[in-house]
Protein backbone atom coordinates (compact mmCIF):
# COMPACT_ATOMS: atom_id res chain seq x y z
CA UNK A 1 9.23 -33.91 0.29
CA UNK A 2 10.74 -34.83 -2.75
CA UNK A 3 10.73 -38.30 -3.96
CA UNK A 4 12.41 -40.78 -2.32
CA UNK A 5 12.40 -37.87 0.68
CA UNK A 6 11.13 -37.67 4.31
CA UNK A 7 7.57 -38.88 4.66
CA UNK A 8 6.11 -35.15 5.86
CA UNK A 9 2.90 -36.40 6.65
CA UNK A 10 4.13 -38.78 8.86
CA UNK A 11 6.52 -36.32 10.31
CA UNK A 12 3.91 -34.35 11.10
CA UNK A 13 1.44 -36.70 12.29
CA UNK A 14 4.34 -38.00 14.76
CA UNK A 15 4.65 -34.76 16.20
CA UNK A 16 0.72 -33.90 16.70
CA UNK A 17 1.31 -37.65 18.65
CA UNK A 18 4.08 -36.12 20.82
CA UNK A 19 2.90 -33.13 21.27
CA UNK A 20 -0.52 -34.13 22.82
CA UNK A 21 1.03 -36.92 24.40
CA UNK A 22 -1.67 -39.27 22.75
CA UNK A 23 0.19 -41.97 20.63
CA UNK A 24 -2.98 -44.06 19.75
CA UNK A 25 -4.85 -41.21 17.71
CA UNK A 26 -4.83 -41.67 14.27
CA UNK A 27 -6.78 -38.88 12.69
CA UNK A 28 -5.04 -35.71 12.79
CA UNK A 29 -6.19 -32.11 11.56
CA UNK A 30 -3.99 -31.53 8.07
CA UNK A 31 -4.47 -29.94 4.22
CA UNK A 32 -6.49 -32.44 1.93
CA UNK A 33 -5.08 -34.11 -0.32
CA UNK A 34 -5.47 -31.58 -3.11
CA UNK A 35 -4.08 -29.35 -0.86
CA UNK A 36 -1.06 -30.95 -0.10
CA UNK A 37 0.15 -31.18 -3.28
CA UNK A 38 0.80 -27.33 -3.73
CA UNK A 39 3.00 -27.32 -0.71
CA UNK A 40 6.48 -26.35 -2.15
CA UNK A 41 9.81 -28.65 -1.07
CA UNK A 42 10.95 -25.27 0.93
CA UNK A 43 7.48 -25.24 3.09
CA UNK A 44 8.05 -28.83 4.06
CA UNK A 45 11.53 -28.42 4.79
CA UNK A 46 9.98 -25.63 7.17
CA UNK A 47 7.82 -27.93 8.78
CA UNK A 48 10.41 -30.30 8.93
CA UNK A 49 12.48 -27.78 10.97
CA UNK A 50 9.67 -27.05 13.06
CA UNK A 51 8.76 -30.45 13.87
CA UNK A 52 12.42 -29.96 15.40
CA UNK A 53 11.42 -27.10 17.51
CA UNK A 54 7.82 -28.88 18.58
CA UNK A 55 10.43 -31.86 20.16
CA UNK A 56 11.71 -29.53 23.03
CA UNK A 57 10.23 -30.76 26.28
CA UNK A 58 7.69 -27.58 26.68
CA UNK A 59 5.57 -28.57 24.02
CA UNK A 60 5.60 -31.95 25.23
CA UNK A 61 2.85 -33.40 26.66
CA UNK A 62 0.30 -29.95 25.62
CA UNK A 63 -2.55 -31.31 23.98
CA UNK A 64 -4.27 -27.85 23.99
CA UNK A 65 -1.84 -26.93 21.27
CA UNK A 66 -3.04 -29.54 18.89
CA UNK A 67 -5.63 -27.24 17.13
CA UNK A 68 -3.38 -24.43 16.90
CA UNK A 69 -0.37 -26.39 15.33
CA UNK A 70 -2.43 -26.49 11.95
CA UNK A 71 -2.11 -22.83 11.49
CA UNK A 72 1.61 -22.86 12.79
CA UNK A 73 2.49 -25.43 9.79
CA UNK A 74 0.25 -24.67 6.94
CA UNK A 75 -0.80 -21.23 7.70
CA UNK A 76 1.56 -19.18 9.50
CA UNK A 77 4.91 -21.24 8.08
CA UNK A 78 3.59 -21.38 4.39
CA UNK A 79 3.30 -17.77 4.27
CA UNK A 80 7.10 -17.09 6.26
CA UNK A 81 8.35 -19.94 4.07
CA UNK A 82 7.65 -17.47 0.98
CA UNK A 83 10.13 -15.21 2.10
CA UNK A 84 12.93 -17.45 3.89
CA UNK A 85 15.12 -20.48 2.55
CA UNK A 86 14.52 -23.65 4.53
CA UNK A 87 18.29 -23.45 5.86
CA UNK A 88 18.22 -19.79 7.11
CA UNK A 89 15.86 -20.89 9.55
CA UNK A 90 18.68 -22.95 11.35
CA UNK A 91 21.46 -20.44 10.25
CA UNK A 92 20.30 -17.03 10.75
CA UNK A 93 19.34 -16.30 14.33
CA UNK A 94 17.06 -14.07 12.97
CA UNK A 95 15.03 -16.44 10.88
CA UNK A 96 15.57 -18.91 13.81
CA UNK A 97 13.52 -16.39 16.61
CA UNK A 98 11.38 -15.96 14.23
CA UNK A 99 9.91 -19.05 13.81
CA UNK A 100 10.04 -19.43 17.46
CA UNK A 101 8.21 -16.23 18.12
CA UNK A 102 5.82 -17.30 14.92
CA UNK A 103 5.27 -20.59 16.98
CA UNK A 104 4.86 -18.57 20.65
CA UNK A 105 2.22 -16.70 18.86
CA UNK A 106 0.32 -19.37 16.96
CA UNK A 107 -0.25 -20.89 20.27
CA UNK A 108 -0.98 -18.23 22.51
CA UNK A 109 1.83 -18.52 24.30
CA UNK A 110 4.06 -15.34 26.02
CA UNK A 111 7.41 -15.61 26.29
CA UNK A 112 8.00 -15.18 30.01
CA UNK A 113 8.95 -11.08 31.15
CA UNK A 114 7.23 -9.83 27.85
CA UNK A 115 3.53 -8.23 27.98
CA UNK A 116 0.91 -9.27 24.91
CA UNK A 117 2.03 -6.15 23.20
CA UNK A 118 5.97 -6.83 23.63
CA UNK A 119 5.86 -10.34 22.09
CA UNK A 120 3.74 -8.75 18.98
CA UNK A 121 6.12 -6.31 18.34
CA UNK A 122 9.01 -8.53 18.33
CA UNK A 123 7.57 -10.53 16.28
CA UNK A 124 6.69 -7.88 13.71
CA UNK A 125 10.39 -7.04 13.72
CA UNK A 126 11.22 -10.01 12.92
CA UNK A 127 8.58 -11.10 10.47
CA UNK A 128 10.06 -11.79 6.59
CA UNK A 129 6.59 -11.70 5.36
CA UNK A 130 6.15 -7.72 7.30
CA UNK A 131 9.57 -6.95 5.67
CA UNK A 132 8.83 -8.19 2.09
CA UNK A 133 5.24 -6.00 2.42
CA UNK A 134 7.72 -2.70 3.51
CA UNK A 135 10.09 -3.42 0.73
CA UNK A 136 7.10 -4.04 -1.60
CA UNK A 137 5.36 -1.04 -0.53
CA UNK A 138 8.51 1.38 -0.71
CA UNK A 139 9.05 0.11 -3.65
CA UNK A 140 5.71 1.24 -5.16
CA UNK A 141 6.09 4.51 -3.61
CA UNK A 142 9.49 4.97 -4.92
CA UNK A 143 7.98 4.43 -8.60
CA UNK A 144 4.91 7.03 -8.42
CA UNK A 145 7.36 9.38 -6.81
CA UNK A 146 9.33 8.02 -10.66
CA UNK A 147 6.16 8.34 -12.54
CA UNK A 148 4.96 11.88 -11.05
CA UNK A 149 8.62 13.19 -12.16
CA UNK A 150 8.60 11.95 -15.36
CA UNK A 151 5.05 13.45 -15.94
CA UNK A 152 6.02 16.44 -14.85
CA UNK A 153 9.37 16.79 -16.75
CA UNK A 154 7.02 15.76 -19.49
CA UNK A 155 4.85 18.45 -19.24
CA UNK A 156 7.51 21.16 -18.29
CA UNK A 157 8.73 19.88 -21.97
CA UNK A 158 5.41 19.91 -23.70
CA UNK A 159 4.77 23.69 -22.34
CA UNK A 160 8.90 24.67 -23.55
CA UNK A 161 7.52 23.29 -26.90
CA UNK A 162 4.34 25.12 -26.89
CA UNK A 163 6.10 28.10 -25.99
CA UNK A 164 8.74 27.57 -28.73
CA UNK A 165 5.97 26.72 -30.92
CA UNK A 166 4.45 30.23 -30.28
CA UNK A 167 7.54 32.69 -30.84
């Protein structure tokens, strides 16, 4: 984090420890150096948050998770983290089942009474980054539908012309 802030690595480190129930392992699966240094404040807030979420006593003591909680923090966060404000993910209930449903399917992991396809789709619903792409891509239909009207009003006023032109 910032300076004088939260030591993230650590943070993060400490949770790979507790999650895998193996608090003597040292080298843990994180960005390089060069890497780490492009992660915006409001991604390791994110994590930070997370790290939150990775304390609850079902992650506990699951060391198959440990390769899958790289791609929760730096793959799957950094690209929700885009979209959402590190406090809406404790605010908003929306932004808060999201990243529980983001972490549920990072790590392969149903939420109990929903099938494969059940868990995707509320996910999808709930994804910022799947919103933003919508709004994006609305957006950019909503301006050809612009551009083909203005082309054609142009033209409809080229052909007046010509036919003024002609009289």
């Amino acid at each position: 984090m910032e300076k004088g802030g939260l030591n993230a690595i650590a943070l993060v480190c400490d949770t790979y420890r507790i999650v895998c129930n193996d608090f003597l392992k040292k080298e843990f699966k994180i960005p390089s150096e060069y890497n780490l240094a492009y992660i915006e404040d409001n991604h390791w807030r994110t994590i930070a948050i997370s790290t939150w979420l990775l304390s609850h006593p079902n992650f506990i003591n699951c060391p198959f998770l440990e390769d899958k909680l790289y791609t929760f923090w730096f793959e799957a966060l950094a690209e929700a983290a885009l979209y959402v404000k590190f406090e809406n993910w404790i605010s908003d209930e929306e932004r808060a089942e999201e990243m529980v449903r983001l972490l549920l399917y990072t790590c392969k992991i149903l939420p109990e009474g929903e099938s494969d396809e059940e868990a995707i789709d509320k996910l999808a619903s709930l994804s910022s980054a799947d919103r933003q792409k919508v709004l994006r891509e609305s957006y950019e239909a909503n301006e050809r539908i612009m551009r083909i009207k203005r082309e054609m009003a142009e033209k409809k006023a080229r052909e007046a012309a010509n036919t003024y032109g002609r009289e």
